[in-house]
C-alpha atoms as a PDB file:
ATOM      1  CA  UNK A   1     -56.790 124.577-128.300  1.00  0.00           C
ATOM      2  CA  UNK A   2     -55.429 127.722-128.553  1.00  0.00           C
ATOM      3  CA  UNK A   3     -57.459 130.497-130.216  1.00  0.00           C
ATOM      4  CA  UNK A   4     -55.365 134.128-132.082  1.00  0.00           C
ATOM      5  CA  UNK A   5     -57.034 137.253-132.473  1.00  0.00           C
ATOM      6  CA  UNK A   6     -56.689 139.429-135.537  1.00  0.00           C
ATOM      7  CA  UNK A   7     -58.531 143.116-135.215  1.00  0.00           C
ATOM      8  CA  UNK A   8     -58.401 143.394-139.685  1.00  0.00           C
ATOM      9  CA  UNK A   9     -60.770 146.325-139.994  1.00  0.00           C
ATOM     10  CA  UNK A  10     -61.499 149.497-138.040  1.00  0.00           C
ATOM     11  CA  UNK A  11     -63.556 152.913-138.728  1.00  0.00           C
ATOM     12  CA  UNK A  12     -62.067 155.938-139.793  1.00  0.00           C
ATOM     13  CA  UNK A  13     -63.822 158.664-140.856  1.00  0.00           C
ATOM     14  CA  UNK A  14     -61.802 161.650-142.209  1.00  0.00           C
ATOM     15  CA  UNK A  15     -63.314 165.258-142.844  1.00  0.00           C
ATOM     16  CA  UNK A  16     -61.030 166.838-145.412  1.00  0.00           C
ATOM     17  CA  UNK A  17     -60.612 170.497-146.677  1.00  0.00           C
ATOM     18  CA  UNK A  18     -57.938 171.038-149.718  1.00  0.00           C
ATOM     19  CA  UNK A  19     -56.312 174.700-150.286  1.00  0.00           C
ATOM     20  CA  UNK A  20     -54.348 175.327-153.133  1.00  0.00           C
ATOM     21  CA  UNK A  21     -52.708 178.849-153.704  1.00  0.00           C
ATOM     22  CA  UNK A  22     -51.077 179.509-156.719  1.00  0.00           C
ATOM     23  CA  UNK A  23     -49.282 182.186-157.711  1.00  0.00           C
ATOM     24  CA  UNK A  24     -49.611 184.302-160.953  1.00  0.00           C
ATOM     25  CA  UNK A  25     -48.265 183.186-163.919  1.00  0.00           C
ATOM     26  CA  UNK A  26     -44.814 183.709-164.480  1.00  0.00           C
ATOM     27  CA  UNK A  27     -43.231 185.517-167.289  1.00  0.00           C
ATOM     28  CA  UNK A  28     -42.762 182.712-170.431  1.00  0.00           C
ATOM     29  CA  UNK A  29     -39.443 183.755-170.565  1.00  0.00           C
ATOM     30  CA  UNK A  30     -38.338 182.344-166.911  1.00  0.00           C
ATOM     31  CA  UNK A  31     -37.658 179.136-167.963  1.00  0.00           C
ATOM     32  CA  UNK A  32     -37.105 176.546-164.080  1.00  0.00           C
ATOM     33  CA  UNK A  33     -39.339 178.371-162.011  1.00  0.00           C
ATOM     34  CA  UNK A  34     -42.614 176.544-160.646  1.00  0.00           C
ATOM     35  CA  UNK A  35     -45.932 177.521-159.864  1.00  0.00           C
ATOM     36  CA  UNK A  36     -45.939 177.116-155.707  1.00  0.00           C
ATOM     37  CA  UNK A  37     -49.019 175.898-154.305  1.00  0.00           C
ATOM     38  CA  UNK A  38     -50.346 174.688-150.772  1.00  0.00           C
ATOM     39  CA  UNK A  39     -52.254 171.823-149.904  1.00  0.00           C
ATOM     40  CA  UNK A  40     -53.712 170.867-146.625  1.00  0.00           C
ATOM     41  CA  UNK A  41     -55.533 167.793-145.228  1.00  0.00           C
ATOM     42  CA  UNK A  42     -57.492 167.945-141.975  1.00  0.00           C
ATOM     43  CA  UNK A  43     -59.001 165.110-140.370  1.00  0.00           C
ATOM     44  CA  UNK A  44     -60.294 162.991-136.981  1.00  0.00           C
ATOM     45  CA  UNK A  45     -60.576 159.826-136.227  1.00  0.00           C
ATOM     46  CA  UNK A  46     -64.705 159.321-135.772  1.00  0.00           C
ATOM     47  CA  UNK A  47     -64.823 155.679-134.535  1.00  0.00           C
ATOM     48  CA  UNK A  48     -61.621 153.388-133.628  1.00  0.00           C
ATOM     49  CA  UNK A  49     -61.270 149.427-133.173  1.00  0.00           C
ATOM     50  CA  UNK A  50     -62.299 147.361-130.629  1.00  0.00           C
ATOM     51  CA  UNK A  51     -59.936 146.400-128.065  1.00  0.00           C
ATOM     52  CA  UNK A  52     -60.315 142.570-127.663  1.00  0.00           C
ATOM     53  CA  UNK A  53     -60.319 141.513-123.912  1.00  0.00           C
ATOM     54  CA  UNK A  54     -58.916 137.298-123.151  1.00  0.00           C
ATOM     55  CA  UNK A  55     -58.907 135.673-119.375  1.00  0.00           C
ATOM     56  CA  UNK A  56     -54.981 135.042-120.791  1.00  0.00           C
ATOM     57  CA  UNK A  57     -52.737 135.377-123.258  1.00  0.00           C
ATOM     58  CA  UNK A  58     -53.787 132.294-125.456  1.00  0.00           C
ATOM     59  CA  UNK A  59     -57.211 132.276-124.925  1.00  0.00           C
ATOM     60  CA  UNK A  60     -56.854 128.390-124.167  1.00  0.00           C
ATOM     61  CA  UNK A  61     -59.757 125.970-124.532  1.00  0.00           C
ATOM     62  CA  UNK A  62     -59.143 122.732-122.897  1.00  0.00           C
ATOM     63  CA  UNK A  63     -60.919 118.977-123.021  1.00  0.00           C
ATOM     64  CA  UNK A  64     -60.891 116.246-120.857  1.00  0.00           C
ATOM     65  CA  UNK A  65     -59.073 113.282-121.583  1.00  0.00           C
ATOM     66  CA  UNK A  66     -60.574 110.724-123.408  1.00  0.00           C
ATOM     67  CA  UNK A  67     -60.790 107.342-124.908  1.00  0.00           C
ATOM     68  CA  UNK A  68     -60.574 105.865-128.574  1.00  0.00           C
ATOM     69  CA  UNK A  69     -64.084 104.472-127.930  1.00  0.00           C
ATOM     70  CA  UNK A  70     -65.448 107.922-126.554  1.00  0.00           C
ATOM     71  CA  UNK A  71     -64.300 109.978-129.245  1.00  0.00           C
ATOM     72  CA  UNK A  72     -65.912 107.816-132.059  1.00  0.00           C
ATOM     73  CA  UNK A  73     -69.474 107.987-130.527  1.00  0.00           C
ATOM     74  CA  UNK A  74     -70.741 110.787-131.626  1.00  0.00           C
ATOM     75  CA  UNK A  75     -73.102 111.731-128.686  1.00  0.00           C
ATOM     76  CA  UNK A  76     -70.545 111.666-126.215  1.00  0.00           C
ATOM     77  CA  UNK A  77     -68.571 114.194-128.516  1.00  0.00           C
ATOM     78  CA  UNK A  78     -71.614 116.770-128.069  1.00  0.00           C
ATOM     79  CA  UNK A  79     -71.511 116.157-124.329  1.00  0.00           C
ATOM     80  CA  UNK A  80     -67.856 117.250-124.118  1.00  0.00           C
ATOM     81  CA  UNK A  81     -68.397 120.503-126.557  1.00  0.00           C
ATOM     82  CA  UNK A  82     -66.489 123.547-124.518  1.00  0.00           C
ATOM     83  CA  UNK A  83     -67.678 127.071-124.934  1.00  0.00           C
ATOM     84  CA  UNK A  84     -65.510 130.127-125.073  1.00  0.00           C
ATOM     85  CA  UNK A  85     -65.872 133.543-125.012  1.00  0.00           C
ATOM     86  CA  UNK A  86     -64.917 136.744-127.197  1.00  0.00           C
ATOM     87  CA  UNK A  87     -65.058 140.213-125.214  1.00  0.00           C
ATOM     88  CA  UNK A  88     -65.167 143.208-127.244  1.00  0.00           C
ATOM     89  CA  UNK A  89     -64.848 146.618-125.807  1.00  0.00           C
ATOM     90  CA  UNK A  90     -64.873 150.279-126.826  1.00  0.00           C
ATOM     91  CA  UNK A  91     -66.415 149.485-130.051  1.00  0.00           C
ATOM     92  CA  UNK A  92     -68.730 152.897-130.212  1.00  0.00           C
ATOM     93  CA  UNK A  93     -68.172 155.814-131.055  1.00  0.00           C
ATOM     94  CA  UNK A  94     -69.520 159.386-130.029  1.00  0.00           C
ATOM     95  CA  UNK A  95     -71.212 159.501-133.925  1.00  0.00           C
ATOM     96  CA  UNK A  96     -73.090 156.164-134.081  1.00  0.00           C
ATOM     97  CA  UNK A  97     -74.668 153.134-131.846  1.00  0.00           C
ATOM     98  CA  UNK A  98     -73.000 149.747-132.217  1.00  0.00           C
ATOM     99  CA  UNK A  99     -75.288 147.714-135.222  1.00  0.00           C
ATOM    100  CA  UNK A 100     -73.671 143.875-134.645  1.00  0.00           C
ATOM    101  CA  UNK A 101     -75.862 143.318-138.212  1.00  0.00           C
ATOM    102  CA  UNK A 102     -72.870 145.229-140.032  1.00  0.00           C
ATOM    103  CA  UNK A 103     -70.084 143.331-138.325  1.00  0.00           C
ATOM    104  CA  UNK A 104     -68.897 140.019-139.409  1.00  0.00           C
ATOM    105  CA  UNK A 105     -66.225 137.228-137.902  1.00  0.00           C
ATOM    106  CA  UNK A 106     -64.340 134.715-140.029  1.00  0.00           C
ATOM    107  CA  UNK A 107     -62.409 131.679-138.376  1.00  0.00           C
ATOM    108  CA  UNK A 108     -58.867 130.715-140.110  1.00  0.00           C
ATOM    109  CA  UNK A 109     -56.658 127.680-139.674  1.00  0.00           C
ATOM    110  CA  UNK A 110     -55.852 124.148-140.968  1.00  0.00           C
ATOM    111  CA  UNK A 111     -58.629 122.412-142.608  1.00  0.00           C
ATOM    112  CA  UNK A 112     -59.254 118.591-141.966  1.00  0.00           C
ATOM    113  CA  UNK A 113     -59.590 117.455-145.675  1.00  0.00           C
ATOM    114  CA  UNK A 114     -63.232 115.713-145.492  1.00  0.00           C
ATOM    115  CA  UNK A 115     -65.112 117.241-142.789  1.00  0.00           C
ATOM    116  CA  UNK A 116     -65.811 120.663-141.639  1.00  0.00           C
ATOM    117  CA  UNK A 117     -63.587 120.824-139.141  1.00  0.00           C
ATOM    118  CA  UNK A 118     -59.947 122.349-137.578  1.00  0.00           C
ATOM    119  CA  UNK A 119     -56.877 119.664-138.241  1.00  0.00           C
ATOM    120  CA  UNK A 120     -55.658 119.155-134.470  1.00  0.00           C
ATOM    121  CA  UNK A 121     -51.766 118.473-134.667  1.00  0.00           C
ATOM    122  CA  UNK A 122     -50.551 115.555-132.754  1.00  0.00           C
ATOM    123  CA  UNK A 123     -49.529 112.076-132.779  1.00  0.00           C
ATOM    124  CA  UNK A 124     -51.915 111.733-135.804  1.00  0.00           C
ATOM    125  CA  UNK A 125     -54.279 113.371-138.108  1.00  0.00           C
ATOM    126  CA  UNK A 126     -56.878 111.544-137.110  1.00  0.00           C
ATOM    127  CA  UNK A 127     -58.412 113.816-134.670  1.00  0.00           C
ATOM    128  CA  UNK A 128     -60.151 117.561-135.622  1.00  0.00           C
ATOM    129  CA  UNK A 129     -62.022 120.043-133.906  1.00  0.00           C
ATOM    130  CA  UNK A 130     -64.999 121.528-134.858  1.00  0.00           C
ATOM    131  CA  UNK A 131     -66.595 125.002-134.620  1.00  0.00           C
ATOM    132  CA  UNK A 132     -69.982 126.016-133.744  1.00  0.00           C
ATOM    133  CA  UNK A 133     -72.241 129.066-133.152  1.00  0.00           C
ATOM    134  CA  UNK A 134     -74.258 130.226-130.440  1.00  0.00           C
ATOM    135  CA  UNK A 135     -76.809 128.715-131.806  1.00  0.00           C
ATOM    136  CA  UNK A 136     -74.607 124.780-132.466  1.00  0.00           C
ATOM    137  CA  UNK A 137     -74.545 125.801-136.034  1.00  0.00           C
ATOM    138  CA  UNK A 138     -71.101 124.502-137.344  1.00  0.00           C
ATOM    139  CA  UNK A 139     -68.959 127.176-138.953  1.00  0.00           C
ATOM    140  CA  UNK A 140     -66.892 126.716-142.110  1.00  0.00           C
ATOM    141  CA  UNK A 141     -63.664 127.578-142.066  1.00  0.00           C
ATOM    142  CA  UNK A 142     -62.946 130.942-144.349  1.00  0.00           C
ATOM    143  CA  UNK A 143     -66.672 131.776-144.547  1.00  0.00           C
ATOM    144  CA  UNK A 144     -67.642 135.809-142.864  1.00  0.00           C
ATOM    145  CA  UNK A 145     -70.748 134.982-140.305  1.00  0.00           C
ATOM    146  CA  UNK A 146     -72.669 138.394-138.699  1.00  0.00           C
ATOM    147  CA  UNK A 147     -71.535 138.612-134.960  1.00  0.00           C
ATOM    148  CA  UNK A 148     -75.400 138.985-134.116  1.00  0.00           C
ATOM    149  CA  UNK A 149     -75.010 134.742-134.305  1.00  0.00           C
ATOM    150  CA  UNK A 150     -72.918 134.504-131.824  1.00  0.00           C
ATOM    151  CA  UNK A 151     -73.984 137.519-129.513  1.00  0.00           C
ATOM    152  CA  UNK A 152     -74.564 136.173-125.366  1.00  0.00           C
ATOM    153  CA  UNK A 153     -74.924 139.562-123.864  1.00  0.00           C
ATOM    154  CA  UNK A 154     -73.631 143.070-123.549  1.00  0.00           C
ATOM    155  CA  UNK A 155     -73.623 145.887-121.479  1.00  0.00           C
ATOM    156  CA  UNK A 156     -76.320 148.828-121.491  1.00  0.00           C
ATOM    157  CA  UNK A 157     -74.609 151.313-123.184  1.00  0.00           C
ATOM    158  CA  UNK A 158     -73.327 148.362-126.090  1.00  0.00           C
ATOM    159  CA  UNK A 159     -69.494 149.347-125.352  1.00  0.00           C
ATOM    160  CA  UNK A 160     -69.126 145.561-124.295  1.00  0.00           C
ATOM    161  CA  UNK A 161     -70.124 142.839-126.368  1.00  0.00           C
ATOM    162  CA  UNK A 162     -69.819 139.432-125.609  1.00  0.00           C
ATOM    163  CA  UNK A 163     -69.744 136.151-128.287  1.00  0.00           C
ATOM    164  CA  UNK A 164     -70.059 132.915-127.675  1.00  0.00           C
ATOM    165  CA  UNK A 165     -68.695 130.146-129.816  1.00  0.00           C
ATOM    166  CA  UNK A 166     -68.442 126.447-129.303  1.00  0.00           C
ATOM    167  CA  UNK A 167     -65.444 123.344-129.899  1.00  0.00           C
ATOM    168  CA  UNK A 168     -66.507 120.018-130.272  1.00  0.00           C
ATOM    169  CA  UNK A 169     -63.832 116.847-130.891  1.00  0.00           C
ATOM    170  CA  UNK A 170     -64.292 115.119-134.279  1.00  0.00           C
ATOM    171  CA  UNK A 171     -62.441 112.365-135.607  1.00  0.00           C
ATOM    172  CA  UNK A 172     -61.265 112.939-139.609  1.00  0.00           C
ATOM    173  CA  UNK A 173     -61.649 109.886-140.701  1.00  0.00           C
ATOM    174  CA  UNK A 174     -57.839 108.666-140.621  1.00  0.00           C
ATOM    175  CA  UNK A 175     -56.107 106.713-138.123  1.00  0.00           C
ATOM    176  CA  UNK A 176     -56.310 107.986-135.030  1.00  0.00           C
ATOM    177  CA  UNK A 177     -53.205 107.589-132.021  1.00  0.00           C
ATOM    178  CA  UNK A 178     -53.651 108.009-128.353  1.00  0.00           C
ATOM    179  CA  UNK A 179     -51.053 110.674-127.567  1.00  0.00           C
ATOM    180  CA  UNK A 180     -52.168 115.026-126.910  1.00  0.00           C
ATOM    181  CA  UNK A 181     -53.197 117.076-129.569  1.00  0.00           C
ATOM    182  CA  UNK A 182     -52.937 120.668-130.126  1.00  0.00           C
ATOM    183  CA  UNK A 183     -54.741 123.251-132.608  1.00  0.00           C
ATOM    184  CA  UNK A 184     -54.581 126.944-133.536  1.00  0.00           C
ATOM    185  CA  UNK A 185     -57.854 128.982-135.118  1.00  0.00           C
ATOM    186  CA  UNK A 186     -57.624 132.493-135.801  1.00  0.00           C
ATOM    187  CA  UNK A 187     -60.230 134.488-135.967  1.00  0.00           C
ATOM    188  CA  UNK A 188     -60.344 138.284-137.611  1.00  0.00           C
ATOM    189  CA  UNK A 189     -63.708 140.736-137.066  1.00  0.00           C
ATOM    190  CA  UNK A 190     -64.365 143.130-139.771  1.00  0.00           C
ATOM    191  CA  UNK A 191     -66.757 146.113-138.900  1.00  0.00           C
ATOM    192  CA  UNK A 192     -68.022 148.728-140.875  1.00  0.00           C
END
């Protein structure tokens, strides 16, 4: 399983001033000649994006082997679920504490057709994965979820956060091959 990382949204706050200077009206008679004027924009950046920290380059999530038989009971499914981890870092600012409640993650990629659940790409279609919360609340594909869900831990001064999320192995209800299967989810963090 391979997982891609979008940062979509980041803060900017902009402090503006506009000066226009315009010079006395010209005679009616100068006919081409413009009005000149001045306009200037001044701003800083207040707050910028998080910088998104992986083990490696794919962040790679991989599961045992396993059987026809294994993957249709459902109970041995849970007992193979793999965690991963997101780590976000510089996500504060000088002007305002990190509030998780305003943030939100979505998960993109290909959807199985009947379940809730990430078409794997393989010998067959049969097989899917699905995603799950801190908290083993399955995901929906497309949907925005509050990164408070998913939060493990993070440091004292909140410029590290940490999210967990879970995979689990579902079958999609067509034919399934014995062969190794391979997925891509994206996932994109908007922040205000």
């Amino acid at each position: 399983m391979v997982i891609d990382q979008c940062n979509k949204d980041y803060l900017v706050g902009i402090s503006f001033s506009l000066f226009l200077a315009v010079s006395p009206a010209l005679n009616a008679k100068e006919i081409g000649l413009r009005n000149l004027g001045k306009a200037e924009l001044i701003g800083s950046v207040i707050s910028t994006p998080c910088s998104i920290v992986m083990p490696n380059r794919d962040q790679t999530v991989n599961f045992l082997p396993s059987t026809l038989p294994m993957l249709s009971n459902a109970l041995v499914r849970e007992q193979q679920t793999q965690s991963f981890e997101i780590e976000l870092r510089d996500c504060g600012s000088a002007y305002n504490a990190i509030d998780t409640k305003t943030w939100s993650i979505r998960f993109d990629g290909y959807n199985a057709n009947n379940i809730n659940a990430f078409v794997l790409q393989g010998p067959s279609q049969g097989l899917g994965v699905s995603l799950l919360d801190n908290e083993m609340n399955t995901l929906k594909m497309g949907e925005s979820y509050s990164l408070f869900e998913s939060l493990s831990r993070y440091d004292k001064d909140g410029q590290v956060i940490f999210l967990r999320y879970f995979l689990r192995l579902e079958p999609t209800g067509k034919p399934l091959q014995a062969g190794s299967y391979q997925g891509l989810v994206r996932f994109f963090i908007d922040y205000q």
